[in-house]
C-alpha atoms as a PDB file:
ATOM      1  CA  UNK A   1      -5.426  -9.337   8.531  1.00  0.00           C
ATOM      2  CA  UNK A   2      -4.125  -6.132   8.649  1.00  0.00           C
ATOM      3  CA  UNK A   3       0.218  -6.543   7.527  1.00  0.00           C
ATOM      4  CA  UNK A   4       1.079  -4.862   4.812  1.00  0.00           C
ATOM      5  CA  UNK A   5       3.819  -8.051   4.011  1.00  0.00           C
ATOM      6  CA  UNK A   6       0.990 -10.083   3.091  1.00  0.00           C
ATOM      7  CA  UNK A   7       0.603  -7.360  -0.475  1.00  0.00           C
ATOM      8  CA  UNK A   8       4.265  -6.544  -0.353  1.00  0.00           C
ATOM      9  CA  UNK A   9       6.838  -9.318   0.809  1.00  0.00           C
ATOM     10  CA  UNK A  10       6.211 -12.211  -1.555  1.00  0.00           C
ATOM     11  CA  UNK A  11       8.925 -14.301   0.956  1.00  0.00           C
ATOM     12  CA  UNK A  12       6.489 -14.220   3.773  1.00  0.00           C
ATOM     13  CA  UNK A  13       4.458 -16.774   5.053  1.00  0.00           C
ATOM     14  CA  UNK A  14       1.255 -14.585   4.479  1.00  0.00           C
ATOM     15  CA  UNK A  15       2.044 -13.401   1.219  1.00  0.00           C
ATOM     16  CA  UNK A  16      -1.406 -13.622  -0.513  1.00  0.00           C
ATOM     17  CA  UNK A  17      -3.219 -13.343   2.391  1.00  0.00           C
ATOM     18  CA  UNK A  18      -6.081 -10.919   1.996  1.00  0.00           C
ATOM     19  CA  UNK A  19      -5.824  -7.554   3.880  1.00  0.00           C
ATOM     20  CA  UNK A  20      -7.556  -4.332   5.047  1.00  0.00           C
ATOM     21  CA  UNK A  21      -5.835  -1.408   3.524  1.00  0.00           C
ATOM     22  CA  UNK A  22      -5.534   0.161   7.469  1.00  0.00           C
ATOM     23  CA  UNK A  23      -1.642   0.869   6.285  1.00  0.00           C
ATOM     24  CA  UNK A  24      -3.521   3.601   3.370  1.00  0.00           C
ATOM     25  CA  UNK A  25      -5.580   5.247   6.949  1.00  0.00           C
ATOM     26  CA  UNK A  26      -4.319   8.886   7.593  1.00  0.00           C
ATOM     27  CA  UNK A  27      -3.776   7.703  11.371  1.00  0.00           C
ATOM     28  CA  UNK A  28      -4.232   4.160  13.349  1.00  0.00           C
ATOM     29  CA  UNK A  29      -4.553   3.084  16.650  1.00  0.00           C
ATOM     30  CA  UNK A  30      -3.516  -0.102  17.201  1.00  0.00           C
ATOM     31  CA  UNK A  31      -4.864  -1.678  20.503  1.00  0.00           C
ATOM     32  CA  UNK A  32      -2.855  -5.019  21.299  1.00  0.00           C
ATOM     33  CA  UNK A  33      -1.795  -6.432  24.763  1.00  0.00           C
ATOM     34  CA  UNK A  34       1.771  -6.906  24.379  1.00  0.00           C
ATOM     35  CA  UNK A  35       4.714  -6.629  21.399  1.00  0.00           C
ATOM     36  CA  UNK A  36       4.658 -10.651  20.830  1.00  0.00           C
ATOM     37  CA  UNK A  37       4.135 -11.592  17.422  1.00  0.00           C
ATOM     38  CA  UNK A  38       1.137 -12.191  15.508  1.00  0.00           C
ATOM     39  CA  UNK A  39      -0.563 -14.369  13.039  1.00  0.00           C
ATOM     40  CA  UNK A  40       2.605 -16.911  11.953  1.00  0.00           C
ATOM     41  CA  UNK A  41       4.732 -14.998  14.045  1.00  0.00           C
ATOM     42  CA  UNK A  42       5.090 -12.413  11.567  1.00  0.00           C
ATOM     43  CA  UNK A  43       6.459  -8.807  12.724  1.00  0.00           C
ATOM     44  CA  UNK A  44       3.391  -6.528  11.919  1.00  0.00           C
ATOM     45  CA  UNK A  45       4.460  -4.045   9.148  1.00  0.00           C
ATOM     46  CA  UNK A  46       1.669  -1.793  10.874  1.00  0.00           C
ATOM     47  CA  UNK A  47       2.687  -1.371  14.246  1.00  0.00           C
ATOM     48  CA  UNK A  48       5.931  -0.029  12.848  1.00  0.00           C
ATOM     49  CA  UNK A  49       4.155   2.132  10.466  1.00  0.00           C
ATOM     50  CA  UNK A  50       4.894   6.345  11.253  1.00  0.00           C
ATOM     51  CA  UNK A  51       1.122   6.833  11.339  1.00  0.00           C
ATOM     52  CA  UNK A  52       0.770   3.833  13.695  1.00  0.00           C
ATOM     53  CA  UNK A  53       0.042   4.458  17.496  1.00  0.00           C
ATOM     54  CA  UNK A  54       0.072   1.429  19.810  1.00  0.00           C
ATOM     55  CA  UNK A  55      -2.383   1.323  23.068  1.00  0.00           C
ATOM     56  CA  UNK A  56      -0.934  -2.000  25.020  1.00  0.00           C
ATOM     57  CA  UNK A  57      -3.294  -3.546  27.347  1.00  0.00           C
ATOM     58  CA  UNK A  58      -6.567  -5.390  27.308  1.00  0.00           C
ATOM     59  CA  UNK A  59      -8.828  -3.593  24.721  1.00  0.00           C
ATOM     60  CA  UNK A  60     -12.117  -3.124  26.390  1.00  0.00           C
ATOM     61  CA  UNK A  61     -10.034  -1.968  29.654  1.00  0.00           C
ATOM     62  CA  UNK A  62      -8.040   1.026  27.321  1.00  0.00           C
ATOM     63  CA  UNK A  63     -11.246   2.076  25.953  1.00  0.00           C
ATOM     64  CA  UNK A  64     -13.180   2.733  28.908  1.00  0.00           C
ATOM     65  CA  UNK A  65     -10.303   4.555  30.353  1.00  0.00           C
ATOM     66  CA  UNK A  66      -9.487   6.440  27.062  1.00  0.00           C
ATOM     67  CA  UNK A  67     -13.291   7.437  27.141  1.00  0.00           C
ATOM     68  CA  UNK A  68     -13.144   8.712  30.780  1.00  0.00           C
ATOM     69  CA  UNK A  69      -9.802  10.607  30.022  1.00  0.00           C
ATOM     70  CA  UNK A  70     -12.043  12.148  26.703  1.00  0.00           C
ATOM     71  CA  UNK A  71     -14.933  13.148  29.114  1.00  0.00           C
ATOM     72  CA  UNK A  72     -12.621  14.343  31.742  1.00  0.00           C
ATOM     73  CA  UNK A  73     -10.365  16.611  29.497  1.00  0.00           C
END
C-alpha cells in the first residue's frame, strides 16, 4: 500500500493500513493502466501528489519502450 490516507485520514476505509513512505520520495513514477480506483476504491493520495508522475498502460509494455526511448536519446 502506498496512500498516504491510510497514515493521514482516520475516516478512510484504510486508515491503519500499513504503508511505504513513497509520498516522503524526492520524485515517483507511478505506472498504472488506467485512473480507476484502487484498493477499496479509495482515490490514491499519491497519484495526486506534485512529485507524482503517472505512466498509464500495461507496466512491462511502458518499460521496454521507456528503455528503448533511454537508449535511443
Amino acid at each position: 500500500m502506498v496512500n498516504p490516507a491510510a497514515r493521514t485520514n482516520p475516516g478512510s476505509p484504510i486508515y491503519g493500513m500499513p504503508i511505504l513512505n513513497v509520498h516522503e520520495a524526492k520524485t515517483t513514477i507511478v505506472l498504472k493502466r488506467g485512473r480507476g480506483a484502487g484498493f477499496s476504491s479509495v482515490e490514491d493520495d499519491l497519484f495526486v501528489a506534485p512529485r507524482t508522475s503517472m505512466l498509464f498502460g500495461d507496466a512491462k509494455e511502458s518499460l521496454a519502450h521507456l528503455i528503448v526511448e533511454v537508449k535511443n536519446a
